[in-house]
C-alpha atoms as a PDB file:
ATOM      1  CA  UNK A   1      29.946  30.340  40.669  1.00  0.00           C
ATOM      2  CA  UNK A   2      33.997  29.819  39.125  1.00  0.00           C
ATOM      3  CA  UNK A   3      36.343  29.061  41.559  1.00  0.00           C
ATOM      4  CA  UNK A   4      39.421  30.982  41.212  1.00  0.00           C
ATOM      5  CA  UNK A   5      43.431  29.105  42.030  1.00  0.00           C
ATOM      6  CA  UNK A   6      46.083  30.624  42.198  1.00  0.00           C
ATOM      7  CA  UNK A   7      49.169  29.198  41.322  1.00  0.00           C
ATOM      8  CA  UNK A   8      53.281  30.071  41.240  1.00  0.00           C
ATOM      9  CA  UNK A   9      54.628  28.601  38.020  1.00  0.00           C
ATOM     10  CA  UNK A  10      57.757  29.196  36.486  1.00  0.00           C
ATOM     11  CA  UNK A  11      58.130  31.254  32.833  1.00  0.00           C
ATOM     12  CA  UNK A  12      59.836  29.455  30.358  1.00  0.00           C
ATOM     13  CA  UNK A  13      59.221  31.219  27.516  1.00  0.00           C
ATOM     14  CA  UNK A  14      58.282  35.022  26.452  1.00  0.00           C
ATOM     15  CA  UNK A  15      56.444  35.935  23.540  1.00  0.00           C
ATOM     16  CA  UNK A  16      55.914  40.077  23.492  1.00  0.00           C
ATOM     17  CA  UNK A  17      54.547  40.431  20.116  1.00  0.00           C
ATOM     18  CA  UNK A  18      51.208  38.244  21.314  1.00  0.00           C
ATOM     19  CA  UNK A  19      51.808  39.465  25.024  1.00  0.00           C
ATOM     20  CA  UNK A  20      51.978  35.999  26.604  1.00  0.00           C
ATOM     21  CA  UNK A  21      53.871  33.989  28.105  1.00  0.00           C
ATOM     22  CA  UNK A  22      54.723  30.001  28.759  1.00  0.00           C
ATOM     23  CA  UNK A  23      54.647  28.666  32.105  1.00  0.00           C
ATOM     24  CA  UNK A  24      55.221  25.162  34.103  1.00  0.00           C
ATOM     25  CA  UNK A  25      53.012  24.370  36.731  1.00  0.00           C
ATOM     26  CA  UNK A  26      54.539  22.079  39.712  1.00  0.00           C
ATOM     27  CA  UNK A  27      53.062  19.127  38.254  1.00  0.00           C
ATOM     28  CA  UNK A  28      55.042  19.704  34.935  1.00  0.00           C
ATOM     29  CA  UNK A  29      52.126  21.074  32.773  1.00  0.00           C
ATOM     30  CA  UNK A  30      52.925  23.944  30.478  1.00  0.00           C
ATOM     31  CA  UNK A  31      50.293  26.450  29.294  1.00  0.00           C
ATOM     32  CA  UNK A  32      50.456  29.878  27.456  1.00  0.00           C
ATOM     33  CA  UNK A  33      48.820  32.822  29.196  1.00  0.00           C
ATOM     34  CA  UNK A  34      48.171  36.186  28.421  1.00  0.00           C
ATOM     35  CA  UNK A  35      50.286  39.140  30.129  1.00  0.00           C
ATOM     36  CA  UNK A  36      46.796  40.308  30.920  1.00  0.00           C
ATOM     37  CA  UNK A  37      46.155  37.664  33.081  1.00  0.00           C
ATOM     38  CA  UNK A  38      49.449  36.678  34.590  1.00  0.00           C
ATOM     39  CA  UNK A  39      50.173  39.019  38.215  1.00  0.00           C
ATOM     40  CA  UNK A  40      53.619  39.493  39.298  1.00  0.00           C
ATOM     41  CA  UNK A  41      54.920  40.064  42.478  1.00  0.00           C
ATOM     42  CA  UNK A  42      58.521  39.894  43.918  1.00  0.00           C
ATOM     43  CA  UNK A  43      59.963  38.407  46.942  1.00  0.00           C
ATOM     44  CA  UNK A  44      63.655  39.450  47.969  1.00  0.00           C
ATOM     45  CA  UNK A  45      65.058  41.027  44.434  1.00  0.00           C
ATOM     46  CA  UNK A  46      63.166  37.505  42.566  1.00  0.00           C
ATOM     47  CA  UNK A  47      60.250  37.706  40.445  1.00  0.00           C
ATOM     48  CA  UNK A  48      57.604  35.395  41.144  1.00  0.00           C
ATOM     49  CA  UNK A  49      54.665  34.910  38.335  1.00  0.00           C
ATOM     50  CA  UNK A  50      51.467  34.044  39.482  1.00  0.00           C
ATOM     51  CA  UNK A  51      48.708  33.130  37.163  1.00  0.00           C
ATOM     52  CA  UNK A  52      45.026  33.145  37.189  1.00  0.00           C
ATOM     53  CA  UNK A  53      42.814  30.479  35.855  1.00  0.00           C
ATOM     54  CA  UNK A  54      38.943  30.322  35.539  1.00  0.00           C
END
């Protein structure tokens, strides 16, 4: 069985021609993921990003 975490990073960088984006986790570590797998949500007029990771 995969666990699933969910986390809140921050996007740093957007790339729409490979739908994806960069994002830093709390403990500094930057990863790419896919628009597909990133769900957004928004909390008082601010977007938060969260991401999924298997």
């Amino acid at each position: 069985m995969v666990k699933k975490t969910l986390h809140a990073p921050m996007c740093l960088k957007i790339d729409e021609n490979h739908q994806k984006c960069l994002l830093r986790y709390e403990d500094r570590s930057e990863y790419w993921s896919l628009f597909k797998d990133i769900h957004r949500g928004t909390v008082a007029c601010q977007h938060t990003l969260f991401a999924l990771h298997f």
